[in-house]
C-alpha atoms as a PDB file:
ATOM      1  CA  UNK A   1      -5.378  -4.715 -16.081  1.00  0.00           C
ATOM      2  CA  UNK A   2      -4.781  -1.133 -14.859  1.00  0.00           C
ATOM      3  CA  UNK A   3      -3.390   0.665 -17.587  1.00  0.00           C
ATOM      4  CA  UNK A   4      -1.783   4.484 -17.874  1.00  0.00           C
ATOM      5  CA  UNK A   5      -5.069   5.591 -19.934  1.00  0.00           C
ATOM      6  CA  UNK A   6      -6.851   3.961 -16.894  1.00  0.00           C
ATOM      7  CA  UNK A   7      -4.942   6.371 -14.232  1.00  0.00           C
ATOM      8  CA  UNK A   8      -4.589   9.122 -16.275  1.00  0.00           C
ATOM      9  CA  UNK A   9      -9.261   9.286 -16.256  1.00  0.00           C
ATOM     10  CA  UNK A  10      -8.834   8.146 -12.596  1.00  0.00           C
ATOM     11  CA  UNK A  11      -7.031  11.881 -11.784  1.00  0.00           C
ATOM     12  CA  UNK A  12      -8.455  13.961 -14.190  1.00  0.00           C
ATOM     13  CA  UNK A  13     -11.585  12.523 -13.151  1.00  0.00           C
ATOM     14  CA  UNK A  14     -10.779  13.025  -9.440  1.00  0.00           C
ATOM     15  CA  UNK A  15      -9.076  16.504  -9.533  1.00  0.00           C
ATOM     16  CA  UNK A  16     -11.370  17.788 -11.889  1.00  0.00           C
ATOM     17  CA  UNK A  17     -14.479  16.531 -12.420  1.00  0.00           C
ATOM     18  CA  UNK A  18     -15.763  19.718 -14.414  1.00  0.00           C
ATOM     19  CA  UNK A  19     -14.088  17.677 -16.993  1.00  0.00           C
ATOM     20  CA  UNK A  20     -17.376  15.361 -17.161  1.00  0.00           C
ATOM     21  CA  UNK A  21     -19.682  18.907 -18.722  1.00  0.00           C
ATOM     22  CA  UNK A  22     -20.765  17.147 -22.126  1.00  0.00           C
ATOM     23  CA  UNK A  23     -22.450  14.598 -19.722  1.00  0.00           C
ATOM     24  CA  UNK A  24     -24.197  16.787 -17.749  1.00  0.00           C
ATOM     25  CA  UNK A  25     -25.066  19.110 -21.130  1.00  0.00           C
ATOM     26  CA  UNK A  26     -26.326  15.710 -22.626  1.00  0.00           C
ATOM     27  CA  UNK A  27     -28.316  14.831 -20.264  1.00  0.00           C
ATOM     28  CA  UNK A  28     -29.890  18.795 -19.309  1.00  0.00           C
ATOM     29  CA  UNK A  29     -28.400  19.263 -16.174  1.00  0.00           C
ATOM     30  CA  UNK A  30     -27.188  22.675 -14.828  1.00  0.00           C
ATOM     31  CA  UNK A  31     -22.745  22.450 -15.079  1.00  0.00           C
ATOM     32  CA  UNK A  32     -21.529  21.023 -11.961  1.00  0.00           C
ATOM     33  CA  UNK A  33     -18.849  22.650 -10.094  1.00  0.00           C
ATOM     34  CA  UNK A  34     -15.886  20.913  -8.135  1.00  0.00           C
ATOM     35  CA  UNK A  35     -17.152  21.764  -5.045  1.00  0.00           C
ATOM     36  CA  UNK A  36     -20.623  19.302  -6.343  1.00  0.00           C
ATOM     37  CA  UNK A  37     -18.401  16.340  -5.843  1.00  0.00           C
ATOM     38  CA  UNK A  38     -16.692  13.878  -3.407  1.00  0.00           C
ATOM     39  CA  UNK A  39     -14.242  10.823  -4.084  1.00  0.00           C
ATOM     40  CA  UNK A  40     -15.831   7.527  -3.135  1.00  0.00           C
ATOM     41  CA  UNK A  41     -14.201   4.287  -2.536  1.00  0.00           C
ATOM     42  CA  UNK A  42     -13.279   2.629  -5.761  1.00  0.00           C
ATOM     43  CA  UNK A  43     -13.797  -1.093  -4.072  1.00  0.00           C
ATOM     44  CA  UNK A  44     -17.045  -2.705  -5.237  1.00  0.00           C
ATOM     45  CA  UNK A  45     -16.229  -5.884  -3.721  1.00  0.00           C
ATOM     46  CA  UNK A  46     -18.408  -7.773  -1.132  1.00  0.00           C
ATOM     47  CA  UNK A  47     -16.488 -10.148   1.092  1.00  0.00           C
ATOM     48  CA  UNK A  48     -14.026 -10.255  -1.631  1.00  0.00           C
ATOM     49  CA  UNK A  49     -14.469 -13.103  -3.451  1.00  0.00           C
ATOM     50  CA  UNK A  50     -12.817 -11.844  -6.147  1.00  0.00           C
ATOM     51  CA  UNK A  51     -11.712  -8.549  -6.281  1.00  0.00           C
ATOM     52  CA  UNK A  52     -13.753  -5.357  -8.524  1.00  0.00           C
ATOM     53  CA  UNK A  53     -12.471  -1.998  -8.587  1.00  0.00           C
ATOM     54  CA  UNK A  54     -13.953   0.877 -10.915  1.00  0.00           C
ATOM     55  CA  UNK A  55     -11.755   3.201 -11.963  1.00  0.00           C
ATOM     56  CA  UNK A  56     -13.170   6.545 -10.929  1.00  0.00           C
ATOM     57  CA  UNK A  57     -16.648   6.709  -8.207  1.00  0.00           C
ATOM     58  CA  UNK A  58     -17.671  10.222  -7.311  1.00  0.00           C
ATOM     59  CA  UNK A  59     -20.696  11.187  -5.605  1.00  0.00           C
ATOM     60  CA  UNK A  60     -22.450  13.872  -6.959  1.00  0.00           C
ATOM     61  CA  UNK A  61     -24.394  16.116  -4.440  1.00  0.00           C
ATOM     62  CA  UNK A  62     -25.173  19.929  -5.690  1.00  0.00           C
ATOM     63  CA  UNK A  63     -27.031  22.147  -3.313  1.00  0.00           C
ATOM     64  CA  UNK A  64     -30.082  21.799  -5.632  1.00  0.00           C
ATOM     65  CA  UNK A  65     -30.975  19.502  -7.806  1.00  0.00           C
ATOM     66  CA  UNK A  66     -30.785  15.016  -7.942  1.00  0.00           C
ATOM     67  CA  UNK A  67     -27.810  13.455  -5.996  1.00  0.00           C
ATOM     68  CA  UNK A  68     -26.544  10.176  -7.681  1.00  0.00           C
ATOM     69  CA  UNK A  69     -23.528   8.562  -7.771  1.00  0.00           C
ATOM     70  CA  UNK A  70     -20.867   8.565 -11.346  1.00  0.00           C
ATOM     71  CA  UNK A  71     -18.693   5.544 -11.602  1.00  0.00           C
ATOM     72  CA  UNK A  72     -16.096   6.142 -14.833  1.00  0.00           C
ATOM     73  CA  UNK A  73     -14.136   3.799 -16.614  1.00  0.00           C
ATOM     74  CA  UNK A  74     -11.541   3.943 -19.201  1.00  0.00           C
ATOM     75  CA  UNK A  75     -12.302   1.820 -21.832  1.00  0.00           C
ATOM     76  CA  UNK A  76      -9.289   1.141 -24.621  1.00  0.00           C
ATOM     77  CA  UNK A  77     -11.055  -1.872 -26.514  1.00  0.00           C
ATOM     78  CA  UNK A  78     -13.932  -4.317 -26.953  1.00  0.00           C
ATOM     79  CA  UNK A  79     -14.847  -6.494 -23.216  1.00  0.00           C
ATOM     80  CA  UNK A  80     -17.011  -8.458 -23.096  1.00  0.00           C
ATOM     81  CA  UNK A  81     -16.430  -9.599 -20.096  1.00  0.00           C
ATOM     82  CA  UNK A  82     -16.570  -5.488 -19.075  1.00  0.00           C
ATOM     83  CA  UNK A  83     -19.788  -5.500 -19.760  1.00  0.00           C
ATOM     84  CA  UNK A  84     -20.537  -7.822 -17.113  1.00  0.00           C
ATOM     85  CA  UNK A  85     -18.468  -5.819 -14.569  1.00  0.00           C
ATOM     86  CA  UNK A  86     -20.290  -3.020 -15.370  1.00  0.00           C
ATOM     87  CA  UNK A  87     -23.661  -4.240 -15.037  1.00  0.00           C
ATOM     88  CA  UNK A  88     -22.163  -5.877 -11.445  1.00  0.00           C
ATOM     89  CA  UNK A  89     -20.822  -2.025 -10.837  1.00  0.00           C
ATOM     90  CA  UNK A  90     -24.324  -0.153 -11.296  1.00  0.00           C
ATOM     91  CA  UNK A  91     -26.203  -3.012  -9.259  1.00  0.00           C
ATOM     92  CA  UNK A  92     -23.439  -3.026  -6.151  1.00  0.00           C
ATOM     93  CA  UNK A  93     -23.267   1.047  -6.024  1.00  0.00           C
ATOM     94  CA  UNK A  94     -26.886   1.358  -6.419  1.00  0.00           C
ATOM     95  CA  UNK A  95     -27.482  -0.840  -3.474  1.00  0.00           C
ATOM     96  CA  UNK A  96     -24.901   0.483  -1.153  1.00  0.00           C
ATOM     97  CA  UNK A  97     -25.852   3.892  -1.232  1.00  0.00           C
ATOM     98  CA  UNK A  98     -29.203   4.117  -2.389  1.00  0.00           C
ATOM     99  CA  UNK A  99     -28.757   6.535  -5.102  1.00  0.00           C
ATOM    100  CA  UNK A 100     -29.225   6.545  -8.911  1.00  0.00           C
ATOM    101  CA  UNK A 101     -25.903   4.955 -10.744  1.00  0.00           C
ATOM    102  CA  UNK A 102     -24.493   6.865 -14.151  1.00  0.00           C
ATOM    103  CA  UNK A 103     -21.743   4.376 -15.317  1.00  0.00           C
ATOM    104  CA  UNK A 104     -19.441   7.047 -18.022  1.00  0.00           C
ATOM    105  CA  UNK A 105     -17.053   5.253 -20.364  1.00  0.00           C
ATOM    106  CA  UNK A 106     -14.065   6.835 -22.039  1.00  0.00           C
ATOM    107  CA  UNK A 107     -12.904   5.637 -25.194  1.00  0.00           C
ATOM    108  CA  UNK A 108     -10.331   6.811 -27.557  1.00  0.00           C
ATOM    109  CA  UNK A 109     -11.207   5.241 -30.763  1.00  0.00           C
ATOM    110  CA  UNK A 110     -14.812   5.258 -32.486  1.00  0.00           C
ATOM    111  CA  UNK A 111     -15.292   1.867 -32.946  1.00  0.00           C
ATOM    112  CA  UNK A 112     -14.902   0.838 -29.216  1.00  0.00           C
ATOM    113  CA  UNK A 113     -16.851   4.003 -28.127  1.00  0.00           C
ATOM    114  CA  UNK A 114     -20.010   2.834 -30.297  1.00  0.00           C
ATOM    115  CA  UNK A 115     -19.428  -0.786 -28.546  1.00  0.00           C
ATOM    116  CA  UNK A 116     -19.458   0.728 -25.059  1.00  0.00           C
ATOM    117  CA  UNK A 117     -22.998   2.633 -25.788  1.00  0.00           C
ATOM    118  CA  UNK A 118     -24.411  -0.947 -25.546  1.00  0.00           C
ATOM    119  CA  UNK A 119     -27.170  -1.575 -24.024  1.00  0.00           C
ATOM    120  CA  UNK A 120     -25.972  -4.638 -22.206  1.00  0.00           C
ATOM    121  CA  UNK A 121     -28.540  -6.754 -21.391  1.00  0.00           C
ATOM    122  CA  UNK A 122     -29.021  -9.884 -19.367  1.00  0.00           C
ATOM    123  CA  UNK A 123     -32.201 -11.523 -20.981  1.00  0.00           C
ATOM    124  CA  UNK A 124     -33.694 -15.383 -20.126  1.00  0.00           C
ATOM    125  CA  UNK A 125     -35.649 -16.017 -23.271  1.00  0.00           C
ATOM    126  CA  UNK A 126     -37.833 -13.084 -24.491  1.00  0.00           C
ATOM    127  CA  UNK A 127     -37.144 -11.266 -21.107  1.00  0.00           C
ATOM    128  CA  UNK A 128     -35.240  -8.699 -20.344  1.00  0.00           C
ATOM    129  CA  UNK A 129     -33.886  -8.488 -16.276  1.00  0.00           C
ATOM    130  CA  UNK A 130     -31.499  -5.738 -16.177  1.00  0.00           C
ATOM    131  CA  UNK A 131     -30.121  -3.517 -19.019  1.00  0.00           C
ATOM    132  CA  UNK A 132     -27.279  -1.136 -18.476  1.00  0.00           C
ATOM    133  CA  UNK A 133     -26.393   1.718 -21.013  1.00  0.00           C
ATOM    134  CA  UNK A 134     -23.164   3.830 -20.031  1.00  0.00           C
ATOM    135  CA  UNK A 135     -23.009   6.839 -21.161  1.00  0.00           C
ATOM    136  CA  UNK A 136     -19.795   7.365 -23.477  1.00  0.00           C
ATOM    137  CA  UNK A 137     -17.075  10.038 -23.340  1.00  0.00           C
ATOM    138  CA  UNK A 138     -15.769   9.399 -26.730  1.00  0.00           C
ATOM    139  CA  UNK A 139     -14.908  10.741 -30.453  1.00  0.00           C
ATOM    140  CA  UNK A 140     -18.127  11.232 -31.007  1.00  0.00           C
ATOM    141  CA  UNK A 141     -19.579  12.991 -27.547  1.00  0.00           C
ATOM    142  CA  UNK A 142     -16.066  15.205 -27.120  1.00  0.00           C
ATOM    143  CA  UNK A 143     -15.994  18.095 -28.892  1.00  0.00           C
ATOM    144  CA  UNK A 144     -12.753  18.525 -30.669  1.00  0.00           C
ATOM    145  CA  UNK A 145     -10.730  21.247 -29.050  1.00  0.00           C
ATOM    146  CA  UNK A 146      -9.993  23.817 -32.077  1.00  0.00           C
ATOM    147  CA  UNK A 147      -9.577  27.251 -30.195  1.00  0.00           C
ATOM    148  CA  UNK A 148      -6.780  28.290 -27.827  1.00  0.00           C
ATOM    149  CA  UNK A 149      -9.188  30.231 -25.762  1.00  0.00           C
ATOM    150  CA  UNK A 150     -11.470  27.000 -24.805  1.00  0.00           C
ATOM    151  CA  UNK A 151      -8.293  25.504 -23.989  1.00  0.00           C
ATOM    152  CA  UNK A 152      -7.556  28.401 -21.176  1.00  0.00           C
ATOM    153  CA  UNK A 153     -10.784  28.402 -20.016  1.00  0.00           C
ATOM    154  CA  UNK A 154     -11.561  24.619 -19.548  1.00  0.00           C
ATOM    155  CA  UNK A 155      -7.901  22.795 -19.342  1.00  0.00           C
ATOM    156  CA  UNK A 156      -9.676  19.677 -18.043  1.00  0.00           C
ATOM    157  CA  UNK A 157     -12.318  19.230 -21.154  1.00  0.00           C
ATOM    158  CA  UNK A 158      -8.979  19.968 -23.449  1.00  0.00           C
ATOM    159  CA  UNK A 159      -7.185  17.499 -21.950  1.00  0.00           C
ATOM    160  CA  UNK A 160     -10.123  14.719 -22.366  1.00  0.00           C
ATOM    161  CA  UNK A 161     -10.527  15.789 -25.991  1.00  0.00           C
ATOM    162  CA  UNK A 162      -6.815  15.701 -26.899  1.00  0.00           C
ATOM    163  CA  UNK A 163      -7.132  11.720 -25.058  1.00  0.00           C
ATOM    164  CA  UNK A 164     -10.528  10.869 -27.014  1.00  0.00           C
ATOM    165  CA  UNK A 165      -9.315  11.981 -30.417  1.00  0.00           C
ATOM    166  CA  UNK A 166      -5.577  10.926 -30.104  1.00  0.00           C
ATOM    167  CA  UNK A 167      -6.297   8.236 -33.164  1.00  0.00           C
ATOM    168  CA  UNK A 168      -8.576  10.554 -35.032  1.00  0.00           C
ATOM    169  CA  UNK A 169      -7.961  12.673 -38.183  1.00  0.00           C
ATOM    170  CA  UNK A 170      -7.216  16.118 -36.631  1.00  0.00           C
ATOM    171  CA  UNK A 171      -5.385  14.609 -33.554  1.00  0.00           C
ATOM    172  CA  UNK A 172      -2.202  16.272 -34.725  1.00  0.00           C
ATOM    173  CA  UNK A 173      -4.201  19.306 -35.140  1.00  0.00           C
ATOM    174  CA  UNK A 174      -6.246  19.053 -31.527  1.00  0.00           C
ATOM    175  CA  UNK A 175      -2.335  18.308 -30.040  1.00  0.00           C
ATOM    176  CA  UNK A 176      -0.575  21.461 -31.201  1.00  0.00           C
ATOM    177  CA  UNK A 177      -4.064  23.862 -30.485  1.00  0.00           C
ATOM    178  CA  UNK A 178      -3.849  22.222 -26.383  1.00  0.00           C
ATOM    179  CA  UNK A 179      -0.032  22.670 -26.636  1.00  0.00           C
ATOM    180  CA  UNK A 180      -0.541  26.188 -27.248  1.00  0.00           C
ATOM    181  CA  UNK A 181      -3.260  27.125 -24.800  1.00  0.00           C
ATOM    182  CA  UNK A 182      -1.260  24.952 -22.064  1.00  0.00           C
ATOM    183  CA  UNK A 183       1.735  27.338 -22.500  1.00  0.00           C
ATOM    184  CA  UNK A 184      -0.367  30.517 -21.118  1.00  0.00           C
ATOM    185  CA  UNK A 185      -0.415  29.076 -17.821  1.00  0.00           C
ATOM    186  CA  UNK A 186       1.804  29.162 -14.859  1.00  0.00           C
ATOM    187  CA  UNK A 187       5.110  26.528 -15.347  1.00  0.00           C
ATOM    188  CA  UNK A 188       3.579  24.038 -12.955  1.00  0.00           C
ATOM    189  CA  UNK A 189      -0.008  24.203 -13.930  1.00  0.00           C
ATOM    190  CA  UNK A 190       1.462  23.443 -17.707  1.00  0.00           C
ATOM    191  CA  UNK A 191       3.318  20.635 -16.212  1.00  0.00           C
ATOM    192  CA  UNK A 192       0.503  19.265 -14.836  1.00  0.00           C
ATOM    193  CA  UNK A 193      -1.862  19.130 -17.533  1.00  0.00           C
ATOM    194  CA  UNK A 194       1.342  18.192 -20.232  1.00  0.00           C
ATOM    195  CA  UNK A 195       1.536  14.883 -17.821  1.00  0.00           C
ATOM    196  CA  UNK A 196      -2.295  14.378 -17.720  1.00  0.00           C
ATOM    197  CA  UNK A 197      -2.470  14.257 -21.672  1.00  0.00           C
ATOM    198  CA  UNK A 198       1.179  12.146 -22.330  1.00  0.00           C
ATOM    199  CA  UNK A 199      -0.248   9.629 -19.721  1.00  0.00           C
ATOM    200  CA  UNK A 200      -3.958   9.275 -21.321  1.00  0.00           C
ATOM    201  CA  UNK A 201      -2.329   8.823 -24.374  1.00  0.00           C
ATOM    202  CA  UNK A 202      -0.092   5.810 -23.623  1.00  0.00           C
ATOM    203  CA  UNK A 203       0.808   3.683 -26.828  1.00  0.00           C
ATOM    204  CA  UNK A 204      -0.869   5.576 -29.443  1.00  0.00           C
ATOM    205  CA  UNK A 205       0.900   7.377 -32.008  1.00  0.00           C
ATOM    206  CA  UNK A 206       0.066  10.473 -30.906  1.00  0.00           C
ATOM    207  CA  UNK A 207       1.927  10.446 -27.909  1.00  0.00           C
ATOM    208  CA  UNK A 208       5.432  10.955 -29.559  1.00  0.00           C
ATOM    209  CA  UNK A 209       3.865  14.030 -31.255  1.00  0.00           C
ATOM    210  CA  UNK A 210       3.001  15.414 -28.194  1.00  0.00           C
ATOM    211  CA  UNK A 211       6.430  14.667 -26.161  1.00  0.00           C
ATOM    212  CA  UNK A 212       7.511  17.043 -28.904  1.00  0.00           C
ATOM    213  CA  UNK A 213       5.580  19.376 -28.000  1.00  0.00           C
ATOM    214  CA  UNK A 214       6.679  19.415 -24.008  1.00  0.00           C
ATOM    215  CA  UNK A 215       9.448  21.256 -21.992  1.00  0.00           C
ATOM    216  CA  UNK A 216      11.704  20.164 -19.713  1.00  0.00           C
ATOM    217  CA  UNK A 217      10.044  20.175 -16.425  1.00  0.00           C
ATOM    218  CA  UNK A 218       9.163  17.819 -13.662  1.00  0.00           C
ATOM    219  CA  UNK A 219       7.165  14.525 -13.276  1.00  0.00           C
ATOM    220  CA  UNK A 220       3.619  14.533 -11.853  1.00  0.00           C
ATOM    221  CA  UNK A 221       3.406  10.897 -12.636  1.00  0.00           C
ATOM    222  CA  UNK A 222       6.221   8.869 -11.175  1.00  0.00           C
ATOM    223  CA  UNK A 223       6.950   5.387 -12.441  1.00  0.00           C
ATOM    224  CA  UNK A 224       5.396   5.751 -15.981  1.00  0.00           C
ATOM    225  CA  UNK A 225       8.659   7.210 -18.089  1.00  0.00           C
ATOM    226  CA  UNK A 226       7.092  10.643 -19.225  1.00  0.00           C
ATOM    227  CA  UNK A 227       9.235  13.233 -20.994  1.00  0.00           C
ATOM    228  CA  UNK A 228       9.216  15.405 -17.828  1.00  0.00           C
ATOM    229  CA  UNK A 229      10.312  12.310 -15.977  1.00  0.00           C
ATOM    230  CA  UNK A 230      12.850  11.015 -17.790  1.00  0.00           C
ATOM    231  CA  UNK A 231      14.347  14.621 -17.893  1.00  0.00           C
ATOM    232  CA  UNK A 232      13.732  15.043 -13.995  1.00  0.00           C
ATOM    233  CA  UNK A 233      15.537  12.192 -13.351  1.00  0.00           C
ATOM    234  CA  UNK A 234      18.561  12.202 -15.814  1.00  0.00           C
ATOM    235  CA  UNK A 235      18.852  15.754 -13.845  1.00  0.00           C
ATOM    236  CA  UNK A 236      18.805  14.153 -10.588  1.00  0.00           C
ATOM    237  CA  UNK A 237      21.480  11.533 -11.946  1.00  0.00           C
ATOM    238  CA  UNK A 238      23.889  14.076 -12.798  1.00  0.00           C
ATOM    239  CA  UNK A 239      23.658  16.088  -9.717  1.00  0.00           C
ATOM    240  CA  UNK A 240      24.156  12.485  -7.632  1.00  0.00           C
ATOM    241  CA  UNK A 241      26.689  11.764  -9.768  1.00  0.00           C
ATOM    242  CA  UNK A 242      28.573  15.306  -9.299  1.00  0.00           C
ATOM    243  CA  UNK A 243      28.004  14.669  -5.194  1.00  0.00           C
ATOM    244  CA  UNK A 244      29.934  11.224  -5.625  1.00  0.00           C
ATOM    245  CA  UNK A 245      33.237  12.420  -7.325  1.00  0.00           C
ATOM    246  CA  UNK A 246      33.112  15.999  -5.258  1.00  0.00           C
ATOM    247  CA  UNK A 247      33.630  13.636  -2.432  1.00  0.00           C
ATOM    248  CA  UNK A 248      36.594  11.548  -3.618  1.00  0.00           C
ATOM    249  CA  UNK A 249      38.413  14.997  -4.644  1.00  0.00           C
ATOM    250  CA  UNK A 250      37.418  15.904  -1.689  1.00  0.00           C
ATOM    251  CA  UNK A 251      38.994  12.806   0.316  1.00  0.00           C
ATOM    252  CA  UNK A 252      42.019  13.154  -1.962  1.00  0.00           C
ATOM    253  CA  UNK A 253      41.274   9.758  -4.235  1.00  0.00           C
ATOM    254  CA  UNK A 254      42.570   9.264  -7.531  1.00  0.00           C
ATOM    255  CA  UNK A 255      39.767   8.659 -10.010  1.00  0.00           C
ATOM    256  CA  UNK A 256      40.983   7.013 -13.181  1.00  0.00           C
ATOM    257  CA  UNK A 257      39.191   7.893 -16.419  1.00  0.00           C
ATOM    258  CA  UNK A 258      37.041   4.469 -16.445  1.00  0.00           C
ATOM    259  CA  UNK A 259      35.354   5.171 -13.133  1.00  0.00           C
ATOM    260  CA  UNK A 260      34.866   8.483 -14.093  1.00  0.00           C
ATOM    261  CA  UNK A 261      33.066   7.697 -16.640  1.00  0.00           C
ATOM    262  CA  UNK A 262      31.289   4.842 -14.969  1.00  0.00           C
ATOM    263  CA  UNK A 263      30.188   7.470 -12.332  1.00  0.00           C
ATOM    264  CA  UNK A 264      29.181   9.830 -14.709  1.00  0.00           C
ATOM    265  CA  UNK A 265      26.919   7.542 -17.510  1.00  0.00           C
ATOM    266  CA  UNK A 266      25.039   5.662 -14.480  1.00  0.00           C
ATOM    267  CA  UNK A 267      21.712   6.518 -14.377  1.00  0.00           C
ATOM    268  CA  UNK A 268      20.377   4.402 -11.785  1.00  0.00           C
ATOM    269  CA  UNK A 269      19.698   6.180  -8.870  1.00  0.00           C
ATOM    270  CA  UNK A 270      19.830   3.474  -6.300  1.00  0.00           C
ATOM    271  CA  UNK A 271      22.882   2.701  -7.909  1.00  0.00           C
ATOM    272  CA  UNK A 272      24.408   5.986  -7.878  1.00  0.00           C
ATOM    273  CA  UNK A 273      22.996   6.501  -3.798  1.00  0.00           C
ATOM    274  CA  UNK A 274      24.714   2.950  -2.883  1.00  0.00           C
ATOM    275  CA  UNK A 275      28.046   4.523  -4.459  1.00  0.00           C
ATOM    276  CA  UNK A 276      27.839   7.436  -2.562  1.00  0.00           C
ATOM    277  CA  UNK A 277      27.437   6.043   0.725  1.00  0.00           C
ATOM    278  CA  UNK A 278      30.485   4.075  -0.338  1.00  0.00           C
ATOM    279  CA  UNK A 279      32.451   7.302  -1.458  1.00  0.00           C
ATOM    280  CA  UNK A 280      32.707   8.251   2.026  1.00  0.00           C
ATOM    281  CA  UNK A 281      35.062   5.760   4.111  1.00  0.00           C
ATOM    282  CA  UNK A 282      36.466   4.074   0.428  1.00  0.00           C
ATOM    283  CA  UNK A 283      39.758   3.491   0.696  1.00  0.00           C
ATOM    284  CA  UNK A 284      40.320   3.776  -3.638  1.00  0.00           C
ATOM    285  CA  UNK A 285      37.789   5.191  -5.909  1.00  0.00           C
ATOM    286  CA  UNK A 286      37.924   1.540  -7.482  1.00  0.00           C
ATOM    287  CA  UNK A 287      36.179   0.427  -4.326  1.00  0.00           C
ATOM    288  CA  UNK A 288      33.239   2.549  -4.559  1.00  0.00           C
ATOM    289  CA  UNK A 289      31.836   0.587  -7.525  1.00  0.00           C
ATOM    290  CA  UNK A 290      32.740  -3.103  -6.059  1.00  0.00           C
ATOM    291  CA  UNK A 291      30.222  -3.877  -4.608  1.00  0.00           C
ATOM    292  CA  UNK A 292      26.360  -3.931  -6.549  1.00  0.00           C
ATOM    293  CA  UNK A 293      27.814  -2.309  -9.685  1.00  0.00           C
ATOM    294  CA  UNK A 294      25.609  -2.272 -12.824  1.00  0.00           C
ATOM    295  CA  UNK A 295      28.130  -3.252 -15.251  1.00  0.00           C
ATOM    296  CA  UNK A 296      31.111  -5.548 -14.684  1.00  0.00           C
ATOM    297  CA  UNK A 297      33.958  -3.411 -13.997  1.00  0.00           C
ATOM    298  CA  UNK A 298      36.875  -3.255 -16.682  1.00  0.00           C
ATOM    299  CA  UNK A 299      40.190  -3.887 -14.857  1.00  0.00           C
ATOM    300  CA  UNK A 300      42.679  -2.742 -17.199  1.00  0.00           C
ATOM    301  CA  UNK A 301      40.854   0.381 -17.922  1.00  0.00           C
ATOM    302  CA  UNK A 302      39.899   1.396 -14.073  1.00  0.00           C
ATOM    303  CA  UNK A 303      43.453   1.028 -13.018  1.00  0.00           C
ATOM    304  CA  UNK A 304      44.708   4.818 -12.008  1.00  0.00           C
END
């Protein structure tokens, strides 16, 4: 099941992979730069018999140095049956491309990160066929963001920490130091990276703390209810709203406190478009909310 903590690695991931740096430290490689990198397809099926996605493949190719290919996956709890994808994952990309395969996990919470180190093996007997070993972005491989500074200069590692220790400790802590770095930036870049956190942080506690900690500005991620969305669209609500009874004063229709008010509380945009197109050959204002209403009209309070 594709969660929000599952899209939220897929585009920091994608639009910044400089966010993956304590992998490459880890393992002693030079810090890659964006330009190192190149979206692959995320489909690892073959002749779709059943359908496997990962949820981040990028293709690694510096000017110097080992090409090979990252797959990343968000991992919120214990699989089992995950570690069977994965091992399906490094064998399929391997394969189709020819390259070495580093499978990176991100985890939130310590005791699913130390679960996702593995190594998963598939044994017959005393021998040993295929291991795989991810490598784990987690409590313990993140550094924990305490400086505004590191914040400026690497917004995508701060965002991964404030994700990977959201049910730690100092998460509070971590939180307010991003919060504060994020501000120096221009409006939309803050925006952006606001989103990119409240997303990757999905059910956990933390993420009320952090809606505190927002503005009102715009959505980056449609459909999943952020802060920034919620306020984008309540905005756009009003001003559709505004359009509808403009037009009936306009037109010279009475509007009777009820469907005033009915007008005015909807928040349903598709709602609020359908009256509008009505608004403009209605014969009463009561007519513009006949037809695919949200709530069942009153009739002795929407009489003029």
């Amino acid at each position: 099941m594709v969660t929000a903590t599952h899209e939220a690695s897929h585009r920091l991931f994608q639009d910044h992979p400089e966010a993956l740096a304590p992998v490459f430290e880890a393992l002693g490689l030079p810090l890659p730069v964006k330009t190192d990198f190149h979206e692959l397809s995320t489909d690892v099926t073959e002749i779709r018999p059943m359908e496997r996605r990962a949820d981040t493949v990028l293709m690694f190719e510096p000017d110097m140095g080992e090409h090979f290919v990252l797959a990343v996956e968000a991992q919120t709890k214990k699989d089992p049956d995950k570690a069977k994808s994965w091992a399906y994952y490094v064998a399929h990309l391997r394969a189709k491309y020819d390259l070495p395969v580093l499978l990176v996990a991100v985890c939130r919470d310590r005791s699913t990160a130390a679960w996702a180190m593995g190594p998963f093996e598939c044994t017959v007997g005393p021998w040993t066929t295929q291991v795989t070993r991810p490598f784990v972005l987690g409590p313990q491989t993140v550094p924990e963001v305490a400086d505004e500074s590191v914040v400026v200069q690497q917004p995508a590692m701060a965002a991964l920490s404030a994700i990977v220790h959201s049910q730690g400790r100092r998460a509070a802590a971590i939180l307010e130091t991003v919060a504060r770095g994020l501000v120096s930036f221009e409006p939309d870049i803050t925006k952006y990276w606001f989103e990119v956190v409240e997303v990757g942080l999905e059910s956990t506690p933390a993420k009320e703390n952090w809606r505190k900690l927002m503005q009102n500005v715009v959505t980056h991620f449609p459909g999943h209810g952020t802060l920034f969305e919620e306020k984008y669209l309540e905005g756009k609500a009003e001003g559709k709203a505004e359009d509808i009874l403009r037009v009936l004063q306009v037109r010279g229709l009475t509007v009777s406190d009820g469907v005033h008010e009915r007008i005015t509380t909807c928040t349903d945009l598709d709602t609020l478009t359908a009256w509008f197109d009505r608004s403009l050959t209605a014969t009463t204002a009561e007519d513009v909310l006949e037809e695919g209403s949200d709530v069942p009209m009153d009739d002795a309070s929407e009489q003029p």
